[in-house]
Protein backbone atom coordinates (compact mmCIF):
# COMPACT_ATOMS: atom_id res chain seq x y z
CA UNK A 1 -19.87 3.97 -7.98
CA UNK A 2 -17.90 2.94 -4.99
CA UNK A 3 -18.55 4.66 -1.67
CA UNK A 4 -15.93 5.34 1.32
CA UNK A 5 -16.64 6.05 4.48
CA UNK A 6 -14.82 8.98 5.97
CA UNK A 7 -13.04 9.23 9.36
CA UNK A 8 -11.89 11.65 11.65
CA UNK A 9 -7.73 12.45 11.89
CA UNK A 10 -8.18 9.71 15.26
CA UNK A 11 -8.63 6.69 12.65
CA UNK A 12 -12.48 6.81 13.81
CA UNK A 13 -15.52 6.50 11.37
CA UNK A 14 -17.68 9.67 11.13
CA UNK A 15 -20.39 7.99 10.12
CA UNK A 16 -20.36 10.03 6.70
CA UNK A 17 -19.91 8.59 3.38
CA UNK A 18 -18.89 9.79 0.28
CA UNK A 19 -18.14 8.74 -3.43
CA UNK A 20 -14.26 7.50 -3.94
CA UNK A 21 -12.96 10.98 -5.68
CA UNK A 22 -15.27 13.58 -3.79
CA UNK A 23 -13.98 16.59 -2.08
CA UNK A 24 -12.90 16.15 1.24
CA UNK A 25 -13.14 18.90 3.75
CA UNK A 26 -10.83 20.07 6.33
CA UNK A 27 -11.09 17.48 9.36
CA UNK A 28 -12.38 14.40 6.88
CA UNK A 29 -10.08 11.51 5.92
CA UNK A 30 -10.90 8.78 3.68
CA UNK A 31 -8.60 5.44 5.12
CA UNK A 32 -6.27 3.30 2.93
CA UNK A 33 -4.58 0.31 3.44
CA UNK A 34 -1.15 -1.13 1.91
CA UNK A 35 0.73 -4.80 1.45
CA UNK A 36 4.45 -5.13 1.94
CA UNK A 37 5.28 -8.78 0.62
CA UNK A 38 9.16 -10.09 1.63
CA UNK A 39 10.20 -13.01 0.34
CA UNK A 40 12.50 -15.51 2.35
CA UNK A 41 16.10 -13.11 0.45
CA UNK A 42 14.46 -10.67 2.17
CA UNK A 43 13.23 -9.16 -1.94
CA UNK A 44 10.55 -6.63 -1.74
CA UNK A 45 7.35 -7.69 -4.03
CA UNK A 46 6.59 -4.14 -6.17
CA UNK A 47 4.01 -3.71 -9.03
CA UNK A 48 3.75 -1.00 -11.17
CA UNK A 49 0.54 0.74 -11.77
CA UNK A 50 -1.24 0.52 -15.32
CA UNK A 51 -0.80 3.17 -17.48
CA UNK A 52 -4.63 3.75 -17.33
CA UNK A 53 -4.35 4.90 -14.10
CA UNK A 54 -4.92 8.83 -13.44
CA UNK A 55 -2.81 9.06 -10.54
CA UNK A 56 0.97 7.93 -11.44
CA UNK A 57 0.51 5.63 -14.17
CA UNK A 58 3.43 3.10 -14.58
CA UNK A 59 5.30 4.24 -11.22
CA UNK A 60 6.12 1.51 -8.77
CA UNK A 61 4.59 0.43 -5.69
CA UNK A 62 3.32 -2.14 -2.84
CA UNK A 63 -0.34 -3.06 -3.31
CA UNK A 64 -2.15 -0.85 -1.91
CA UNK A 65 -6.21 0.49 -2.08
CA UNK A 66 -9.06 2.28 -0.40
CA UNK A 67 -11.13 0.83 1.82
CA UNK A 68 -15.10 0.60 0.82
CA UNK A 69 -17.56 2.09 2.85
CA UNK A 70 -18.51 -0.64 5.77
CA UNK A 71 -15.23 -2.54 5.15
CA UNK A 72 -12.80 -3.38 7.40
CA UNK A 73 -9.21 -2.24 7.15
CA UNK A 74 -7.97 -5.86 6.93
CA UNK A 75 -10.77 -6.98 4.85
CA UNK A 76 -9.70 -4.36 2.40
CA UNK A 77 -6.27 -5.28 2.07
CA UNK A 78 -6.75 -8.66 1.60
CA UNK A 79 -9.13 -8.20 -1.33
CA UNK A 80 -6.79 -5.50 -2.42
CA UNK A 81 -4.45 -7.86 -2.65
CA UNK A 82 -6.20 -10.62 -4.82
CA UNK A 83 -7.39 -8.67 -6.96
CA UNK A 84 -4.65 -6.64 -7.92
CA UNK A 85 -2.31 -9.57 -7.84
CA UNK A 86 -4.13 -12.82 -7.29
CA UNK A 87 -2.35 -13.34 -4.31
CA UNK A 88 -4.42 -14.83 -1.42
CA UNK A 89 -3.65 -14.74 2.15
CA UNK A 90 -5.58 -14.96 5.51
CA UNK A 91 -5.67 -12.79 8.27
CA UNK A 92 -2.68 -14.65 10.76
CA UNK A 93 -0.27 -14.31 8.33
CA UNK A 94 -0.56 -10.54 8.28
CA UNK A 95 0.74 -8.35 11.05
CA UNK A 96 -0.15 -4.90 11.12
CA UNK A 97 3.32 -2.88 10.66
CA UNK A 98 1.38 1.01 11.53
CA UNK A 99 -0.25 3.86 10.80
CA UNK A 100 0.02 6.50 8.80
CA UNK A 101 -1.53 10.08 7.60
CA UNK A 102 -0.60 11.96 4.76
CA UNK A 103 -2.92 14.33 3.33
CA UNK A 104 -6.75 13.29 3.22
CA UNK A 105 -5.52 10.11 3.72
CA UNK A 106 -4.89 7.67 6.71
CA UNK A 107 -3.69 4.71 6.27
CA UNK A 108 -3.26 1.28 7.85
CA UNK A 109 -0.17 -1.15 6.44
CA UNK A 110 0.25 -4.61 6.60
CA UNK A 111 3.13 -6.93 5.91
CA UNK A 112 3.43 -10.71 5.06
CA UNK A 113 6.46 -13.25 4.09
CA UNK A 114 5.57 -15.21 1.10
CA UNK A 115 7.72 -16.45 -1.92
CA UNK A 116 5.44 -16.01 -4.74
CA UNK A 117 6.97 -16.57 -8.44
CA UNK A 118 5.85 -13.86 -10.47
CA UNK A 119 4.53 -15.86 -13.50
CA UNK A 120 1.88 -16.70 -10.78
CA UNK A 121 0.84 -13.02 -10.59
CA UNK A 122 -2.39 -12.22 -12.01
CA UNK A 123 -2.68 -8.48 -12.77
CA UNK A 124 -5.71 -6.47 -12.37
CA UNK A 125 -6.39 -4.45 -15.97
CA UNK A 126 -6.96 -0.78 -15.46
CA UNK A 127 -5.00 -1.33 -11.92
CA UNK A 128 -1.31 -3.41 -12.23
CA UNK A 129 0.67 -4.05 -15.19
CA UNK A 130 3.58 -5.24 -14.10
CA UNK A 131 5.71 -7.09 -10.70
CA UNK A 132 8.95 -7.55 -9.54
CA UNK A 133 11.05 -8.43 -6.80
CA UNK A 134 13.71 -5.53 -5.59
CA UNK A 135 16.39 -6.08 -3.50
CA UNK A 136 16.59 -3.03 -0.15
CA UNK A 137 19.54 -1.47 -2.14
CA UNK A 138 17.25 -1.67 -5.44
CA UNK A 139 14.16 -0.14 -3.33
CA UNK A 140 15.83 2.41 -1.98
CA UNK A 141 18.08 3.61 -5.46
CA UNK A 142 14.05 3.61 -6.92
CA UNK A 143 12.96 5.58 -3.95
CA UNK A 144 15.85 8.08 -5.28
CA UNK A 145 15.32 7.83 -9.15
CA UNK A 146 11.33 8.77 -8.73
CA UNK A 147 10.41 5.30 -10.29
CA UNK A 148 7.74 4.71 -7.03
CA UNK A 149 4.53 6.10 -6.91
CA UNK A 150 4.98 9.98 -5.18
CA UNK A 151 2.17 8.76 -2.12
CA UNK A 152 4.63 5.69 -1.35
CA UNK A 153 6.97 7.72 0.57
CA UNK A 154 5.18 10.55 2.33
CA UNK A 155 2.90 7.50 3.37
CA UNK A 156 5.58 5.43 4.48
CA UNK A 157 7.01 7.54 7.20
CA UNK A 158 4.07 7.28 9.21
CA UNK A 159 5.87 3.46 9.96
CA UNK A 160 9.23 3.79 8.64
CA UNK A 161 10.76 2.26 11.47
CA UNK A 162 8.56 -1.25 11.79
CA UNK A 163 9.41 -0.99 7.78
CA UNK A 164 12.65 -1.10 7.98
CA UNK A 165 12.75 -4.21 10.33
CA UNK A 166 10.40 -6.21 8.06
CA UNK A 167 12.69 -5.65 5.34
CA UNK A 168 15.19 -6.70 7.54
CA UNK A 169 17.06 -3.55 7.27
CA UNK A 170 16.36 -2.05 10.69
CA UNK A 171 19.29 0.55 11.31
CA UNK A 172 19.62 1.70 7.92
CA UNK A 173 19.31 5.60 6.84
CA UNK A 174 19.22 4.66 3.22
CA UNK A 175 15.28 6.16 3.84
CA UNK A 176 15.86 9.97 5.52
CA UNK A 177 15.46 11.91 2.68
């Protein structure tokens, strides 16, 4: 059973707690937390989620997960990270990129510049499946064709614009839709 603690819509715990997958009510947000990986072409690191998955099996995605009740935000990301992907990184190599609320859910996104060859991804079963490396251009005609996971983009507005200039792509549009 994994527990989450809930927080108010100002990012704040409550002090309540709750089974992941409980009913929220109005006022109670449960907080995630997402990876954006660039690599030194400026490729975005996606995987796709396993087709065990109840919520958008075999769509697209940065890593991304829920933080545990008592966990910090960073904490959770960077175990969300190795053990979706194997990847391990520390703390100073990840800036925060912002905020966002969509839903039930607030969440907190990170970034981090690392070339990591994807025969060195380890993928979590029941979680990731697959990984690849997407050009902007290639993120943004998947964005289009539906192949990402429906939360990415609500979620991603939230920070669209400190996105966009991790990607290296800070003026573009190719997003506002």
């Amino acid at each position: 059973m994994e527990l989450m603690d809930i927080y108010g819509r100002d990012g704040n715990p409550t002090g309540a707690v709750k089974e992941k997958g409980a009913l929220l009510a109005e006022g109670e947000y449960i907080m995630a937390v997402g990876m954006w990986i660039v690599d030194k072409s400026g490729r975005i690191f996606l995987t796709k989620r396993s087709m065990e998955k109840s919520f958008a099996p075999g769509k697209w995605e940065n890593t991304s997960g829920h933080v545990q009740a008592g966990e910090s935000c960073m904490h959770a990301i960077l175990r969300e990270l190795r053990e979706e992907t194997g990847i391990a990184v520390t703390e100073g190599q990840v800036p925060l990129l912002g905020s966002a609320c969509s839903g039930h859910y607030l969440g907190r996104n990170y970034g981090v510049r690392l070339d990591v060859p994807l025969e060195e991804v380890e993928f979590q079963k029941g979680e990731t499946c697959g990984a690849k490396w997407v050009a902007f251009d290639g993120f943004v005609g998947m964005a289009k064709a539906g192949a990402l996971s429906p939360s990415l983009l609500p979620h991603l507005q939230g920070y669209k614009r400190a996105f966009l200039e991790f990607v290296g792509h800070p003026d573009s549009t190719a997003l506002d839709f």
